[in-house]
Protein backbone atom coordinates (compact mmCIF):
# COMPACT_ATOMS: atom_id res chain seq x y z
CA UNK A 1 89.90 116.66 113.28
CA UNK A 2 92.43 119.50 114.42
CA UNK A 3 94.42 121.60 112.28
CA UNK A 4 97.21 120.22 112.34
CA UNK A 5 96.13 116.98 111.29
CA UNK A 6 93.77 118.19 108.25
CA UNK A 7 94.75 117.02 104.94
CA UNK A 8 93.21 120.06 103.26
CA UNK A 9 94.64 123.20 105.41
CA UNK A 10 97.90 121.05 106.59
CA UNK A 11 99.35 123.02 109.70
CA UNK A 12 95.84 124.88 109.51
CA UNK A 13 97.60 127.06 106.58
CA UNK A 14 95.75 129.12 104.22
CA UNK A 15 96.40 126.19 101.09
CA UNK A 16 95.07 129.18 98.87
CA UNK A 17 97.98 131.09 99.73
CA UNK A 18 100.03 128.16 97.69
CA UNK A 19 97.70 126.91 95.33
CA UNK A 20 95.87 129.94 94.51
CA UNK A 21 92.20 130.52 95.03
CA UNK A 22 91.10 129.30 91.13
CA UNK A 23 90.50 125.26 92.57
CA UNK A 24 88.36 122.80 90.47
CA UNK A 25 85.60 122.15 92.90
CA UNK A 26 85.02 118.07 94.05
CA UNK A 27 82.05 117.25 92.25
CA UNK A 28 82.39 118.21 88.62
CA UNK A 29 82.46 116.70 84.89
CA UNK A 30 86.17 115.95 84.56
CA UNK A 31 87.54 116.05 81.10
CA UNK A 32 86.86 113.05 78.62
CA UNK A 33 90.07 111.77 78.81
CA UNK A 34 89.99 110.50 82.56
CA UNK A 35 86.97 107.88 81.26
CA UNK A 36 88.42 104.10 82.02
CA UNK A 37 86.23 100.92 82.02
CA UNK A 38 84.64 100.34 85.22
CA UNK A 39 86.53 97.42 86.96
CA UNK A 40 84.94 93.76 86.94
CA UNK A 41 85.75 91.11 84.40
CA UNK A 42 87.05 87.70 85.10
CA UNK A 43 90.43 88.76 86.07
CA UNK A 44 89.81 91.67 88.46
CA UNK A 45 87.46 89.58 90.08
CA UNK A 46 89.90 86.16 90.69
CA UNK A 47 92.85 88.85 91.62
CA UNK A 48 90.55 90.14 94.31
CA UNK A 49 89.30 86.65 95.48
CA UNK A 50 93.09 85.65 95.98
CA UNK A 51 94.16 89.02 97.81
CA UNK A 52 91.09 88.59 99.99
CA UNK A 53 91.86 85.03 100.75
CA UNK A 54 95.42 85.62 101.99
CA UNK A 55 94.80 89.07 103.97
CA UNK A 56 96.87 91.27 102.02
CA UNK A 57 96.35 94.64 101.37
CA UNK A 58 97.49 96.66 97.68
CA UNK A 59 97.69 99.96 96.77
CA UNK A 60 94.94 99.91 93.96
CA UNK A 61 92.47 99.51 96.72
CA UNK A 62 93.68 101.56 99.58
CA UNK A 63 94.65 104.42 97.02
CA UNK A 64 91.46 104.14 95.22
CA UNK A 65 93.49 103.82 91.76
CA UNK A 66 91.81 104.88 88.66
CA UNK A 67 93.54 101.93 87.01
CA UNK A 68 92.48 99.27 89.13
CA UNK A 69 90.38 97.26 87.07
CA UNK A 70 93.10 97.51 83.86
CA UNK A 71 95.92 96.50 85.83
CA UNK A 72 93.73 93.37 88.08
CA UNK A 73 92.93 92.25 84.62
CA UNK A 74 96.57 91.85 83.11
CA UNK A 75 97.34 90.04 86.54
CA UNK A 76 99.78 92.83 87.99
CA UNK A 77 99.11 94.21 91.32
CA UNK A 78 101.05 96.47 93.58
CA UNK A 79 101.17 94.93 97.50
CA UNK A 80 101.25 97.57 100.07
CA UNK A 81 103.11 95.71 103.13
CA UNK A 82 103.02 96.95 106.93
CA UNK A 83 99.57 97.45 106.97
CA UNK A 84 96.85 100.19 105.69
CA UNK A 85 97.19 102.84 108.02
CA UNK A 86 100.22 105.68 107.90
CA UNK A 87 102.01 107.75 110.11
CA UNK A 88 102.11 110.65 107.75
CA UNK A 89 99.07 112.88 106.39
CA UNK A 90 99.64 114.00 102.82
CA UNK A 91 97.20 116.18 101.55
CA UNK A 92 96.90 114.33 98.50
CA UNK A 93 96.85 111.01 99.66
CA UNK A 94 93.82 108.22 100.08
CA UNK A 95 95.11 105.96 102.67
CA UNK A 96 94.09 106.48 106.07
CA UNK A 97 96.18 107.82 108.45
CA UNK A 98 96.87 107.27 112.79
CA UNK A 99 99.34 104.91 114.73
CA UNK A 100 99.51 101.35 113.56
CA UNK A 101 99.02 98.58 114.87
CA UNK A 102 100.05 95.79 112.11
CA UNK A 103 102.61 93.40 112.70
CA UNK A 104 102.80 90.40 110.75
CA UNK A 105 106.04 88.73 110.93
CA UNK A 106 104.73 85.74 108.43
CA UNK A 107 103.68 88.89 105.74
CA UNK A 108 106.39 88.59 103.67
CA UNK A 109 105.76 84.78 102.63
CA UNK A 110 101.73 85.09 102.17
CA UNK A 111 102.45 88.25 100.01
CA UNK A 112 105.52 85.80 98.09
CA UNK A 113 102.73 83.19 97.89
CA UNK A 114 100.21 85.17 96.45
CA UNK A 115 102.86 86.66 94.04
CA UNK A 116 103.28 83.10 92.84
CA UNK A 117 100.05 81.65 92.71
CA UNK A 118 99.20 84.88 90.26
CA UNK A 119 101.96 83.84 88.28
CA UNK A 120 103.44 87.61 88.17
CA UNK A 121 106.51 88.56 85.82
CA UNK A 122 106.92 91.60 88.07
CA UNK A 123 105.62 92.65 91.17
CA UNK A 124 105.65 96.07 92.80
CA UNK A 125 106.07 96.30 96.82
CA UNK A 126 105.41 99.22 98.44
CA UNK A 127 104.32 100.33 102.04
CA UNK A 128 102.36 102.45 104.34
CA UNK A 129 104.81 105.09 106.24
CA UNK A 130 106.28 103.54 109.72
CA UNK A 131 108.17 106.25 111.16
CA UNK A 132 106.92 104.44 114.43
CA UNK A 133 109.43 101.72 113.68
CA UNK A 134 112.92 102.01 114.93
CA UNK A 135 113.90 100.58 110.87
CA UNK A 136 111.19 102.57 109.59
CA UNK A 137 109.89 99.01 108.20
CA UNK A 138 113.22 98.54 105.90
CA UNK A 139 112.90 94.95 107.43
CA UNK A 140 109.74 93.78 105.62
CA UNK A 141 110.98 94.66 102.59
CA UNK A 142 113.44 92.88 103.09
CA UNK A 143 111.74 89.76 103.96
CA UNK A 144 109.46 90.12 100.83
CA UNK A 145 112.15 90.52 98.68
CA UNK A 146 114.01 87.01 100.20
CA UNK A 147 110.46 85.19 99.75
CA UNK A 148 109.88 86.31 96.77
CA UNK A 149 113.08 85.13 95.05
CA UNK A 150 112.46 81.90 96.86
CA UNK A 151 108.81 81.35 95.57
CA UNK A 152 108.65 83.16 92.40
CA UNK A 153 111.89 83.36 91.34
CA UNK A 154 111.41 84.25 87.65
CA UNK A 155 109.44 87.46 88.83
CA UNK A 156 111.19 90.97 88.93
CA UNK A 157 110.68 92.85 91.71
CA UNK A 158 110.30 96.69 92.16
CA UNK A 159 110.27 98.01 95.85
CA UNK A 160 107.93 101.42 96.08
CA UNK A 161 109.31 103.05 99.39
CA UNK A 162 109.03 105.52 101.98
CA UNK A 163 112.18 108.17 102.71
CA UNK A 164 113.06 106.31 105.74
CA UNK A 165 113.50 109.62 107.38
CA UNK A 166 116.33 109.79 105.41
CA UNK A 167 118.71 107.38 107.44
CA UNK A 168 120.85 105.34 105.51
CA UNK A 169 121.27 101.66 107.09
CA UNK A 170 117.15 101.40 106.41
CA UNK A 171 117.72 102.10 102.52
CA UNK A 172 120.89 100.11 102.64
CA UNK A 173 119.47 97.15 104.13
CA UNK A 174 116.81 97.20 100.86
CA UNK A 175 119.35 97.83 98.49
CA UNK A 176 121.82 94.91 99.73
CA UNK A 177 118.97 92.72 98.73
CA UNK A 178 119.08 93.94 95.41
CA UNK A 179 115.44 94.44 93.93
CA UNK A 180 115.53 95.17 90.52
CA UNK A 181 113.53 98.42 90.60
CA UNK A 182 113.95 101.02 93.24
CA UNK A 183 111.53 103.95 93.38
CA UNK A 184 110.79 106.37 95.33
CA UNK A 185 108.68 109.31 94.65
CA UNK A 186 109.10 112.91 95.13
CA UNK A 187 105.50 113.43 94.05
CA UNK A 188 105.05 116.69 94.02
CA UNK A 189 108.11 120.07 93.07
CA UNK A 190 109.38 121.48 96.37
CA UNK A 191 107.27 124.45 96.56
CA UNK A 192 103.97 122.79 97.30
CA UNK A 193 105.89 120.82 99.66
CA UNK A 194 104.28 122.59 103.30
CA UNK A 195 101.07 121.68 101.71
CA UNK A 196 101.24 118.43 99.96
CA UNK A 197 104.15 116.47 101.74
CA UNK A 198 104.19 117.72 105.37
CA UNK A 199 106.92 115.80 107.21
CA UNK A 200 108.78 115.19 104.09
CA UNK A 201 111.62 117.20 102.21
CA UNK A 202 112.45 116.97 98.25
CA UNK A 203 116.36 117.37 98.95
CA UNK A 204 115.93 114.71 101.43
CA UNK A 205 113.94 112.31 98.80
CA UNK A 206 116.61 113.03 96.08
CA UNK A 207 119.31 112.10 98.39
CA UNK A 208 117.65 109.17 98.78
CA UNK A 209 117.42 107.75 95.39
CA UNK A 210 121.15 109.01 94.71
CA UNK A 211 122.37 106.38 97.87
CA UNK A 212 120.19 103.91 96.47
CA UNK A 213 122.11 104.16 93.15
CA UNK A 214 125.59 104.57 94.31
CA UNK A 215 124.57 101.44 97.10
CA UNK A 216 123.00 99.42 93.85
CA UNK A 217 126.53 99.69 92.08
CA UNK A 218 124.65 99.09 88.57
CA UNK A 219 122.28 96.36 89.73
CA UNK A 220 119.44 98.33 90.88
CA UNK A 221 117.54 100.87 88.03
CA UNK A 222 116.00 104.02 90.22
CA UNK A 223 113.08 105.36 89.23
CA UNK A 224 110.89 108.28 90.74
CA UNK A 225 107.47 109.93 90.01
CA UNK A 226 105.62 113.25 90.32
CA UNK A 227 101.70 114.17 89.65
CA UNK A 228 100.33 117.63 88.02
CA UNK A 229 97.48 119.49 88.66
CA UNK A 230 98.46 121.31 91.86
CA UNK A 231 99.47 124.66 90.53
CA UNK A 232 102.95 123.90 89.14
CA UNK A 233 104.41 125.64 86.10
CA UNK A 234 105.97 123.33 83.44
CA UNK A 235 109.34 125.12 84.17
CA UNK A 236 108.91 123.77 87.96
CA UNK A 237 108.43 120.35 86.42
CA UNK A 238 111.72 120.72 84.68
CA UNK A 239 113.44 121.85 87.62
CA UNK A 240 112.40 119.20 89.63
CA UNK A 241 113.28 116.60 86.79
CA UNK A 242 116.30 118.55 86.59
CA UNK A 243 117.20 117.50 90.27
CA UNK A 244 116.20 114.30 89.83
CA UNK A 245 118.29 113.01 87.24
CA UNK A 246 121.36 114.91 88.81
CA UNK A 247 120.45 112.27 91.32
CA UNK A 248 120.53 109.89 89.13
CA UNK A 249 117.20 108.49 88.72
CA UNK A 250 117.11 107.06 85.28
CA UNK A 251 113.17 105.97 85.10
CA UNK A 252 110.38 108.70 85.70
CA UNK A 253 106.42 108.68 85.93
CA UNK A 254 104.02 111.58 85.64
CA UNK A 255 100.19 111.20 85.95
CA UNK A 256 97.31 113.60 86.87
CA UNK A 257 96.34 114.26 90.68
CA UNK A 258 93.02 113.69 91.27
CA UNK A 259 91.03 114.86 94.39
CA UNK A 260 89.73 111.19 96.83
CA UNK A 261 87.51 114.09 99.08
CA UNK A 262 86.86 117.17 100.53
CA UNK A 263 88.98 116.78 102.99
CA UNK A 264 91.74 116.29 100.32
CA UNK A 265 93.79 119.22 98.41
CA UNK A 266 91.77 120.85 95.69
CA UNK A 267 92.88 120.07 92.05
CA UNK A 268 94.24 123.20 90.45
CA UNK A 269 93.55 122.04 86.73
CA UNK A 270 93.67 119.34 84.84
CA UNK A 271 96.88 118.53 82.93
CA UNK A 272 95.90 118.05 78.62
CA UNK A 273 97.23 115.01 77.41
CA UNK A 274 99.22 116.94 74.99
CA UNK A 275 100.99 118.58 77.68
CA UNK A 276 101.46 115.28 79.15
CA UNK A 277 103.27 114.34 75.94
CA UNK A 278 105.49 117.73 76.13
CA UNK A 279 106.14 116.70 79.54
CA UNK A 280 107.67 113.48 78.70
CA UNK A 281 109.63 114.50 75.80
CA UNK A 282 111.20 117.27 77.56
CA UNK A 283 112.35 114.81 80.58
CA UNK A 284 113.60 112.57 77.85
CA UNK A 285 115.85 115.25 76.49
CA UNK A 286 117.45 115.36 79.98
CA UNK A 287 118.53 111.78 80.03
CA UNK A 288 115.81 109.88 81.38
CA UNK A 289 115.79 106.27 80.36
CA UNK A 290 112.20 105.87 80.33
CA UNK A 291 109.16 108.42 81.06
CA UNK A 292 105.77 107.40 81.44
CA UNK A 293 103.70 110.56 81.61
CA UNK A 294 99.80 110.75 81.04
CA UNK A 295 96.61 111.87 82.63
CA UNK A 296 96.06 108.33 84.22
CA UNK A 297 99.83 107.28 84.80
CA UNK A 298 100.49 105.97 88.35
CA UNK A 299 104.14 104.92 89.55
CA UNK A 300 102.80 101.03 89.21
CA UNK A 301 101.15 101.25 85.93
CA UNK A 302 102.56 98.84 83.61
CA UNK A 303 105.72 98.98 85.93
CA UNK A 304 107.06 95.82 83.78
CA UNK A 305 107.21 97.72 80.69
CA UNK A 306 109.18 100.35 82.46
CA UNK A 307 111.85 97.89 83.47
CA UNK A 308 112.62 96.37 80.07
CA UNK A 309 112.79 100.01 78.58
CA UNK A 310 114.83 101.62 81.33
CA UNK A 311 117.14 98.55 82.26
CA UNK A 312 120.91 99.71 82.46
CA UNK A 313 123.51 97.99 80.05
CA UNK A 314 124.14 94.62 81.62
CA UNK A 315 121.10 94.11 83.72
CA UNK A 316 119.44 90.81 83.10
CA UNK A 317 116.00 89.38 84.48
CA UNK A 318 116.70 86.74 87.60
């Protein structure tokens, strides 16, 4: 692998010079807090039979979510759409990464179908990067979101997306479809950036959600999330929540980063719960709707309770 395409020394940098040289190393005890239930009961197990049967790919698997066997079992999943391999190499990130091949123009209506047959209240659509794509891949959204309200109508639907490079007819092309739940996440404050998010830019990201807002007109809650254990500062947490609600995102996750590999970015520290708990009431205080922030919270987790807490006045379920 070159340099340049290294998750852990991005651009062959020196990460240290960022992060600073006191890392957790990979293998290690982590704190008692991270334990969950390994994944396997009934539910998980009929949720994987279903996704296997129709060729879909999710998020829980590709990202290697901690919460995978919690979420299988209440029958949410999040669908990752476009494929399992990304144009972009995030330092943080578990999905793999090279040019892509997928194209599935019938995707949208198995991933509908599958939505249905799982009965779903609210389903979560996200996707690998496509900057190879002259839309960027704003087009199978799209399509999921039309076949979804055609086979599952009673089911909300939250679309998880890339930046689109930051062009505007891909996002507005999502938004004139009008999923109930935008997000988008910054993931990480804009100084770890060149290390964590190479190709990507915070300013660009918040302009993003601010479009989708202004192009939702009301219908459409934004929503946004960031992880911790990089070598922030609580005050760059603020900042960056700061920024975000001036853009106005109005729902916000924060969960713990934890390291796939070694050739991954080094965790910094773990994040205490109570910190977690600081976290979220001090994003509350600037306006937020709703915050979910804990060790284990991932943008998806329990997305439906995040949608009937940080609904704006007037929205109703479809």
């Amino acid at each position: 692998m070159s340099a340049t395409r290294s998750r852990s020394k991005p651009g062959g940098m020196d990460v240290v010079s960022v992060l600073g040289a006191e890392v957790r190393p990979l293998r290690e005890r982590k704190p008692p807090w991270f334990k969950v239930p390994a994944p396997g009961g009934e539910g998980y197990r009929r949720l994987g039979e279903l996704i296997r049967s129709e060729g879909l790919h999710t998020v829980c698997q590709e990202a290697a979510c901690p919460n995978v066997g919690e979420c299988w079992e209440r029958g949410t999943a999040t669908f990752m759409i476009l494929g399992d391999t990304c144009t972009r190499r995030c330092g943080f990130c578990n999905v793999k990464t090279g040019r892509p091949t997928w194209n599935d123009p019938l995707e949208p209506a198995r991933v509908a179908r599958a939505i249905a047959r799982m009965g779903l209240r609210h389903a979560v659509i996200t996707s690998v990067d496509r900057d190879d794509l002259p839309d960027k891949g704003a087009s199978a959204f799209v399509g999921v979101i039309r076949q979804v309200r055609r086979q599952a109508p009673g089911c909300l639907v939250e679309v998880l997306t890339p930046d689109f490079q930051g062009q505007e007819m891909p996002l507005a092309k999502v938004i004139a479809e009008r999923p109930d739940v935008f997000n988008h996440n910054v993931e990480v404050v804009p100084r770890l950036y060149p290390v964590a998010r190479r190709g990507s830019e915070f300013r660009r990201s918040c302009r993003v959600l601010r479009l989708a807002g202004e192009l939702g007109e009301g219908e459409v809650i934004t929503k946004s999330g960031l992880m911790v254990g990089l070598g922030e500062s609580h005050e760059e947490l603020l900042d960056a929540f700061g920024a975000l609600r001036e853009s106005g995102v109005e729902v916000l996750t924060v969960g713990q980063y934890l390291r796939p590999s070694e050739q991954h970015l080094p965790v910094v520290r773990y994040w205490h719960p109570e910190e977690f708990a600081r976290l979220e009431r001090d994003a509350l205080a600037l306006g937020f709707r709703h915050v979910a922030s804990g060790p284990l919270v991932r943008s998806s987790y329990h997305a439906d309770e995040h949608v009937v807490l940080g609904a704006p006045a007037g929205a109703t379920a479809r």
